[in-house]
Structures are given as structure tokens and as C-alpha cells.
PDB file of N, CA and C in Angstrom:
ATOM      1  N   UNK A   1       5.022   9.468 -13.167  1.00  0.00           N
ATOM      2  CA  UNK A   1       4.812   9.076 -11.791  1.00  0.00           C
ATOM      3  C   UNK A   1       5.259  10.177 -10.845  1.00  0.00           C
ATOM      4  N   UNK A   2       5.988  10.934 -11.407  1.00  0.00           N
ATOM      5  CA  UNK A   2       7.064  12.039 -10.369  1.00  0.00           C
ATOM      6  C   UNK A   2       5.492  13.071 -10.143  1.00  0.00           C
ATOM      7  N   UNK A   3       4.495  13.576 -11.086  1.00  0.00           N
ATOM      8  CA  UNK A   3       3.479  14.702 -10.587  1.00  0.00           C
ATOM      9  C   UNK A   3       2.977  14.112  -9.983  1.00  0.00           C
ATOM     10  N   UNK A   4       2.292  12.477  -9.229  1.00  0.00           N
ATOM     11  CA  UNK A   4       1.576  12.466  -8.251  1.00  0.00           C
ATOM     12  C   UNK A   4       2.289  11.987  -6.632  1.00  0.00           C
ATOM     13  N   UNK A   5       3.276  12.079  -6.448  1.00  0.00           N
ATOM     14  CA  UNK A   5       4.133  11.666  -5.369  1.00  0.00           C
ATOM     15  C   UNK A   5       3.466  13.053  -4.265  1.00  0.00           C
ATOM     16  N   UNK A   6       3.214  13.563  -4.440  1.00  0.00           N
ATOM     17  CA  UNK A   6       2.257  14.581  -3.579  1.00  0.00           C
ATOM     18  C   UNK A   6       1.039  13.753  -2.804  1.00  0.00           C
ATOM     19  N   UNK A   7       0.551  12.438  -3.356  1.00  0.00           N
ATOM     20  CA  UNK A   7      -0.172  12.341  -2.878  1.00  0.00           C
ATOM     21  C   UNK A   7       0.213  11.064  -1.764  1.00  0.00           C
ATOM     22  N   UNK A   8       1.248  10.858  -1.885  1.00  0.00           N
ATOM     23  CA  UNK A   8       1.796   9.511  -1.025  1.00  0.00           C
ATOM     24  C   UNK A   8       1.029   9.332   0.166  1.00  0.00           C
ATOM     25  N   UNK A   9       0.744  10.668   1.516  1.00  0.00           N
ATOM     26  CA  UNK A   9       0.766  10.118   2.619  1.00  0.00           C
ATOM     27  C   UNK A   9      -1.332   9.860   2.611  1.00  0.00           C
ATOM     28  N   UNK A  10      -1.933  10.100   1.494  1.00  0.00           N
ATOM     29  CA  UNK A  10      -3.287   9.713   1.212  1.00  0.00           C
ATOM     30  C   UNK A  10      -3.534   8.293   0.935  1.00  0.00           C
ATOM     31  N   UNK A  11      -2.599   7.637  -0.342  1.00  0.00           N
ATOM     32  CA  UNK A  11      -2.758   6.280  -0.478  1.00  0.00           C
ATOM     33  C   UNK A  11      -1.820   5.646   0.737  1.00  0.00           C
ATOM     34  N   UNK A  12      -1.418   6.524   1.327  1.00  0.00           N
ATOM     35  CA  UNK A  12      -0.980   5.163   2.578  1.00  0.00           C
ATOM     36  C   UNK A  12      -1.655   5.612   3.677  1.00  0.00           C
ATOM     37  N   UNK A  13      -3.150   6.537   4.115  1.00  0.00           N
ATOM     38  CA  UNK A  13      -4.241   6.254   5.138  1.00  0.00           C
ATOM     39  C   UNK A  13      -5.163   5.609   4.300  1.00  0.00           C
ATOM     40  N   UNK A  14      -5.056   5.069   2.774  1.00  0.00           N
ATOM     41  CA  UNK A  14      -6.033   4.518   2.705  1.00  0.00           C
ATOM     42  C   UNK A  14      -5.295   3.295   2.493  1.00  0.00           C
ATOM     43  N   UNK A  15      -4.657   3.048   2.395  1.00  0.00           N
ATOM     44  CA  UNK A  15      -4.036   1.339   2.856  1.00  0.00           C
ATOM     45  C   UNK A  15      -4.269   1.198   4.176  1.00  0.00           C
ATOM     46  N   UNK A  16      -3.759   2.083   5.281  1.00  0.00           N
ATOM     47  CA  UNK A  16      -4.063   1.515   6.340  1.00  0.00           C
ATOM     48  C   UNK A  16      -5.680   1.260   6.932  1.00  0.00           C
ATOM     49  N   UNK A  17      -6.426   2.175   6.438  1.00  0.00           N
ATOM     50  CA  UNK A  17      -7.846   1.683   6.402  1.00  0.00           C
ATOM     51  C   UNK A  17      -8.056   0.457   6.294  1.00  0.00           C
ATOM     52  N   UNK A  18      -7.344   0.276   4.930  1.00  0.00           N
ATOM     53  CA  UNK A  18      -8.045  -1.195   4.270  1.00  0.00           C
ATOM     54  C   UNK A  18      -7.469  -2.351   5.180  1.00  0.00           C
ATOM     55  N   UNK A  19      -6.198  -2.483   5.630  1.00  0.00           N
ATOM     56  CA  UNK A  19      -5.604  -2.769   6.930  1.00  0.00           C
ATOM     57  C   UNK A  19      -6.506  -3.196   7.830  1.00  0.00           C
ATOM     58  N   UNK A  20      -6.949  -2.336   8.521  1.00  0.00           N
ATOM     59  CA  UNK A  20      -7.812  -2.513   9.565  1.00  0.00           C
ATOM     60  C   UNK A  20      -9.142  -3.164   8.879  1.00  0.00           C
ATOM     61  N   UNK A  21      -9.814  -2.733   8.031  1.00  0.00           N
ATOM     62  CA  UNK A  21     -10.920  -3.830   7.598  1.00  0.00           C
ATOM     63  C   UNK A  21     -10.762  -5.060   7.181  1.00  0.00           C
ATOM     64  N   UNK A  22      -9.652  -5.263   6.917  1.00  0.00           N
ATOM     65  CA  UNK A  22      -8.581  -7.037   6.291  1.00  0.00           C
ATOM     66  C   UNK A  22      -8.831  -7.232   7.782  1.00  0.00           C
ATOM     67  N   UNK A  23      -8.507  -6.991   8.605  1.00  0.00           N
ATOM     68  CA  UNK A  23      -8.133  -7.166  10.571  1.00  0.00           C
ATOM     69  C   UNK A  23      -9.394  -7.479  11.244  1.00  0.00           C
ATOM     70  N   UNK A  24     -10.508  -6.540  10.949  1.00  0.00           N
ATOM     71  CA  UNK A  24     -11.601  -7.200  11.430  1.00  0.00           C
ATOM     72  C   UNK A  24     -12.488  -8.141  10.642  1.00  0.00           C
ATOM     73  N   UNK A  25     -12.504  -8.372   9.312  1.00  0.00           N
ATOM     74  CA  UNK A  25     -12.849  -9.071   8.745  1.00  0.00           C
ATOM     75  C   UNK A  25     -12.059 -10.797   9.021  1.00  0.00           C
ATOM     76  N   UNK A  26     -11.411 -10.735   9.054  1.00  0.00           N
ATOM     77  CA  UNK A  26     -10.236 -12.026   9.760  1.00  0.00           C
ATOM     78  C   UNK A  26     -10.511 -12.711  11.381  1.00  0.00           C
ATOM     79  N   UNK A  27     -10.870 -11.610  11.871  1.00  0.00           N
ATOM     80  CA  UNK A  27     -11.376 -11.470  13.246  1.00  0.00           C
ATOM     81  C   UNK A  27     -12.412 -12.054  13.705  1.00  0.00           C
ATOM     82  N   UNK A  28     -13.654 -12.681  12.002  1.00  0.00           N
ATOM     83  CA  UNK A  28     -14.812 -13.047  12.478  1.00  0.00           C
ATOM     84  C   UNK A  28     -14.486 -14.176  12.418  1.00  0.00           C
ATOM     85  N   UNK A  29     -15.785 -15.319  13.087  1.00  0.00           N
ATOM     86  CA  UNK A  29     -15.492 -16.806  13.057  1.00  0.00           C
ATOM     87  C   UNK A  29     -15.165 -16.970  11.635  1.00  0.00           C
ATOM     88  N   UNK A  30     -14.390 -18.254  11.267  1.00  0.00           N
ATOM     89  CA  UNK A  30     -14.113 -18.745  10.319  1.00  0.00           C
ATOM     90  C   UNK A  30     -15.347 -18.778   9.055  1.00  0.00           C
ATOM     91  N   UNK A  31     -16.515 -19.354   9.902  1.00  0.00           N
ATOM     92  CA  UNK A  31     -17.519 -19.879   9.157  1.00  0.00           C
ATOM     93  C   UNK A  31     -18.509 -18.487   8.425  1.00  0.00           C
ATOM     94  N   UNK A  32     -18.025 -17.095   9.534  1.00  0.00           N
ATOM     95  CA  UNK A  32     -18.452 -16.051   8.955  1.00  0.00           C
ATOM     96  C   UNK A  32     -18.329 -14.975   8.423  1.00  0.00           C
ATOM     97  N   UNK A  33     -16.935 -15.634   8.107  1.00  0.00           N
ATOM     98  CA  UNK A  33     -15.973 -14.969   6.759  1.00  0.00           C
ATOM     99  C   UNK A  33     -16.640 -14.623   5.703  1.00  0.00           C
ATOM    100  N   UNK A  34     -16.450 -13.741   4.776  1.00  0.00           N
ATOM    101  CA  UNK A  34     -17.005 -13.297   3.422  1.00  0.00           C
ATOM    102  C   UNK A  34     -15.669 -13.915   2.386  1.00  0.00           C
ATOM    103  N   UNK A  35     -15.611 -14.627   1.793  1.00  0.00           N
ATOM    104  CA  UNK A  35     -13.658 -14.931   1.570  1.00  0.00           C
ATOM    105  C   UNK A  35     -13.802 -14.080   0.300  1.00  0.00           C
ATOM    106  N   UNK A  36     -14.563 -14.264  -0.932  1.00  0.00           N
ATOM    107  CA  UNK A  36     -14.436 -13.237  -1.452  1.00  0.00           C
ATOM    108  C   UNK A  36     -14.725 -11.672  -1.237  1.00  0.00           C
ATOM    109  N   UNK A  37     -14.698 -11.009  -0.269  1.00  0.00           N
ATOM    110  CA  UNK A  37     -14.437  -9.796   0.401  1.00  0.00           C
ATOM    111  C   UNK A  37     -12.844  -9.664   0.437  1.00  0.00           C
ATOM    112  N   UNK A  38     -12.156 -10.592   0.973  1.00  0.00           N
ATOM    113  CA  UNK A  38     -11.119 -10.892   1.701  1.00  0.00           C
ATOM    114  C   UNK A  38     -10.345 -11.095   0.931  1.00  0.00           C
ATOM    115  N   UNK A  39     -10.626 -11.937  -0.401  1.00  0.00           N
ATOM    116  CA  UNK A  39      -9.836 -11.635  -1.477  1.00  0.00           C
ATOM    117  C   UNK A  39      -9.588 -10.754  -2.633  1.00  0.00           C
ATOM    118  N   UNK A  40     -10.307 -10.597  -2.156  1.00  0.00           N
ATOM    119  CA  UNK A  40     -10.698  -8.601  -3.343  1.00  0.00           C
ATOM    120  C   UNK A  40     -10.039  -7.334  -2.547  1.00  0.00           C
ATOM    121  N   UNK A  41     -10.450  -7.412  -1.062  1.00  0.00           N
ATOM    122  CA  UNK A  41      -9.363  -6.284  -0.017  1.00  0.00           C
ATOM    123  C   UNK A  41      -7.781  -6.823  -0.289  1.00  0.00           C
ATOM    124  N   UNK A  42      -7.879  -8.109  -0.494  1.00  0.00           N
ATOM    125  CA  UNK A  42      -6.216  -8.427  -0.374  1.00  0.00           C
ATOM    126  C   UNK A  42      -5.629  -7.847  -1.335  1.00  0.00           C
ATOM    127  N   UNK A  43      -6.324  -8.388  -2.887  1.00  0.00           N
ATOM    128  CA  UNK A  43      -5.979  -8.305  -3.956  1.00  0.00           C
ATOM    129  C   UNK A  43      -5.600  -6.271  -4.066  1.00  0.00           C
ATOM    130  N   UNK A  44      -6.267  -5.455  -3.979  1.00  0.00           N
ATOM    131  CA  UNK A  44      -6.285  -4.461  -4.270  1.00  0.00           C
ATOM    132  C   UNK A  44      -5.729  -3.637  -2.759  1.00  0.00           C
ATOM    133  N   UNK A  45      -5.375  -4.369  -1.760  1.00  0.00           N
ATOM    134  CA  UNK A  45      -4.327  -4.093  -0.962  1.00  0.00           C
ATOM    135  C   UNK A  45      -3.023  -3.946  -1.376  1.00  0.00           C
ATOM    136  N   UNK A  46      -2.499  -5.334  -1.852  1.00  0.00           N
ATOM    137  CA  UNK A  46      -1.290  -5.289  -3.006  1.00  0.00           C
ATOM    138  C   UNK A  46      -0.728  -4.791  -3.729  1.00  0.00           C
ATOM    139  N   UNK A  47      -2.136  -4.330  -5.015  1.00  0.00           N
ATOM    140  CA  UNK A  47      -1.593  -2.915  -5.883  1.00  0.00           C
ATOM    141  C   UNK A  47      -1.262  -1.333  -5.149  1.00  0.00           C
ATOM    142  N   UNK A  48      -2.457  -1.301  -4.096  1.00  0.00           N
ATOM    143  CA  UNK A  48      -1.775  -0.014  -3.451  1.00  0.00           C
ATOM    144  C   UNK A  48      -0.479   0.070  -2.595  1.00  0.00           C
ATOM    145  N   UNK A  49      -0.338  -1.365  -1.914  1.00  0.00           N
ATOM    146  CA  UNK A  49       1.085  -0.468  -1.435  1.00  0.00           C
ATOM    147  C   UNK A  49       2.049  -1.130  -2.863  1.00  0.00           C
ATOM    148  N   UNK A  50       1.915  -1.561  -3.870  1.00  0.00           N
ATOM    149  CA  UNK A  50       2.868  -1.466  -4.655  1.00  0.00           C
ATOM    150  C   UNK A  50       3.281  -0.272  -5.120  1.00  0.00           C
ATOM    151  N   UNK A  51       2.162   0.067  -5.684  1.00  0.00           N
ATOM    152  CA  UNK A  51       1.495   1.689  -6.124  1.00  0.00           C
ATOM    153  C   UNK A  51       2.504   2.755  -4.768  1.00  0.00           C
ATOM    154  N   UNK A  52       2.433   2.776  -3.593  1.00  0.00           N
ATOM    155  CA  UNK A  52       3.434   3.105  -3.109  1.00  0.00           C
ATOM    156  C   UNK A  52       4.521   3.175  -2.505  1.00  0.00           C
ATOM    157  N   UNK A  53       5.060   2.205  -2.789  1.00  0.00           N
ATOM    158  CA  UNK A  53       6.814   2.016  -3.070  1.00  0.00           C
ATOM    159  C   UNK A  53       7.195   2.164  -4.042  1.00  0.00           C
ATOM    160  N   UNK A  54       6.422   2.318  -5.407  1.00  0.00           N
ATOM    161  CA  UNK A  54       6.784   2.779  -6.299  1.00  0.00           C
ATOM    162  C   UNK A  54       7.091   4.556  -6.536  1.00  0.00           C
ATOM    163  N   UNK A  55       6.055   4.817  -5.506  1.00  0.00           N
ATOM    164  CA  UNK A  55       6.228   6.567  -5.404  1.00  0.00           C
ATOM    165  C   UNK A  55       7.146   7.032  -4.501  1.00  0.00           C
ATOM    166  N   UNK A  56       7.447   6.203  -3.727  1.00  0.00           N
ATOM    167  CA  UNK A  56       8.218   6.248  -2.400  1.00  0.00           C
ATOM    168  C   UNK A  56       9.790   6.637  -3.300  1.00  0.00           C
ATOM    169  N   UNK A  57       9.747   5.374  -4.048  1.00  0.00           N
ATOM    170  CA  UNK A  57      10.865   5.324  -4.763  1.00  0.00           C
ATOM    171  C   UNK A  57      11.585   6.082  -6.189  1.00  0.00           C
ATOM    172  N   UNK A  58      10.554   6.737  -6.769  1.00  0.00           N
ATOM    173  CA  UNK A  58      10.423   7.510  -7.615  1.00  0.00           C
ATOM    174  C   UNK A  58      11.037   9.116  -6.810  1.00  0.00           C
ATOM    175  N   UNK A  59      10.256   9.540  -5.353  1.00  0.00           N
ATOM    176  CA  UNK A  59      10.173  10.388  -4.727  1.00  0.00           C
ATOM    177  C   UNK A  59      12.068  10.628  -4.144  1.00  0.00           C
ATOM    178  N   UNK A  60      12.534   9.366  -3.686  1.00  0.00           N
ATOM    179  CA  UNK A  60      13.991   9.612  -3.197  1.00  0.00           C
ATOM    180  C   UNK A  60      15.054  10.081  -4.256  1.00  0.00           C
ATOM    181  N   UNK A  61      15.812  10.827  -3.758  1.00  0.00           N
ATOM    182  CA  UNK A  61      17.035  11.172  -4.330  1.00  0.00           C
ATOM    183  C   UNK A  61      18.149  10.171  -4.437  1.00  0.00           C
ATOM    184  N   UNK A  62      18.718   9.885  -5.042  1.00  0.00           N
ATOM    185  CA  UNK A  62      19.896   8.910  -5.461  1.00  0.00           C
ATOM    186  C   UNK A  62      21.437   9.479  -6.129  1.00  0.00           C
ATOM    187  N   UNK A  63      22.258   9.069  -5.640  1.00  0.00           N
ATOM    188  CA  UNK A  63      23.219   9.285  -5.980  1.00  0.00           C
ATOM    189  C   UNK A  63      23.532   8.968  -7.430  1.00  0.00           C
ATOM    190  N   UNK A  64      24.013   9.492  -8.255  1.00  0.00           N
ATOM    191  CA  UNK A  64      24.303   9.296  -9.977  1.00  0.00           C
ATOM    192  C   UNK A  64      25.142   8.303 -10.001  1.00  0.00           C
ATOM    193  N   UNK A  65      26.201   8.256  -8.972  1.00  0.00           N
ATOM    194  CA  UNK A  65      27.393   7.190  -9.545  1.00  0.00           C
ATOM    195  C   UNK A  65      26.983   6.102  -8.722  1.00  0.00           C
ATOM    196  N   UNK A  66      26.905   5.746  -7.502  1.00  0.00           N
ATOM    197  CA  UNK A  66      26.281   4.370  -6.665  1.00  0.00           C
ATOM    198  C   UNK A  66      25.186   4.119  -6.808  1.00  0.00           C
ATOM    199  N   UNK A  67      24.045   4.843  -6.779  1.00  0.00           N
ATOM    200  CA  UNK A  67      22.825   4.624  -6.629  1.00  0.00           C
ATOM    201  C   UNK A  67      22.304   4.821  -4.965  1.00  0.00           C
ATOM    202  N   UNK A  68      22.754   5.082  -4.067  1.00  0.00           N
ATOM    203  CA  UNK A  68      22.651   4.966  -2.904  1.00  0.00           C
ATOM    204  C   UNK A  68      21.642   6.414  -2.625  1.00  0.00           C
ATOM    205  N   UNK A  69      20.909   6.331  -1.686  1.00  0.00           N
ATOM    206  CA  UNK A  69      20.073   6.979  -1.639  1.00  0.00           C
ATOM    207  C   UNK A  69      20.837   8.225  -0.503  1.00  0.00           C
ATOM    208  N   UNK A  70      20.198   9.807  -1.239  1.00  0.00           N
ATOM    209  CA  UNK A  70      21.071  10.671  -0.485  1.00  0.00           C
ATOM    210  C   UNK A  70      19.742  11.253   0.843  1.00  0.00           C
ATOM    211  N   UNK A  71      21.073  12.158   1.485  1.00  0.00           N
ATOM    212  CA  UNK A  71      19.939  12.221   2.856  1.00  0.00           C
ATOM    213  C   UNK A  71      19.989  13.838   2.584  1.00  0.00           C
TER     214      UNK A  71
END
């Protein structure tokens, strides 16, 4: 996981993309919702920002004896 942490600030403009299409898709009347759209953007919304907090977290430095994250 540590060789792709280079790419962090890419999967998080493309989360926020997907963001904004979750936003206007939500935005339409109820009745002219796509819901499976909406649950497939959600669904694979999820894995990406899991996907990065996992790099986020991989990426920080930590202290050996606390664990506390160094600055």
C-alpha cells in the first residue's frame, strides 16, 4: 500500500466528483431518481474513501512507543 500513497490527492478529486454527482442526483424529484445509480455511486463511494484513509494512514508517521502521530 506504501508505493501508491502518491496517488492520494487523485482518488480524493475523484471522490469528490462522485460527491457532487450523489448531490445532484438526490437533487432530482423523488419520483425521478435512478435508485440503482444511487446505490452503486454510494456503494463504490465507500470503498474509495475507505481506500483513502487507508493511504492517509499508511502515509503518516507514528511514533514507535505511543503510536501517536508525529508532526
Amino acid at each position: 500500500m506504501s508505493e501508491i500513497t502518491g496517488f492520494i490527492e487523485i482518488f480524493e478529486g475523484r471522490l469528490n466528483k462522485m460527491k457532487l454527482l450523489l448531490g445532484e442526483e438526490l437533487g432530482k424529484a423523488k419520483h425521478d431518481r435512478n435508485r440503482r445509480k444511487i446505490k452503486d455511486q454510494l456503494a463504490d463511494a465507500r470503498k474509495l474513501n475507505k481506500t483513502v484513509k487507508e493511504m492517509r494512514r499508511a502515509s503518516t508517521k507514528t511514533c514507535p512507543h505511543c503510536g501517536k502521530k508525529l508532526e
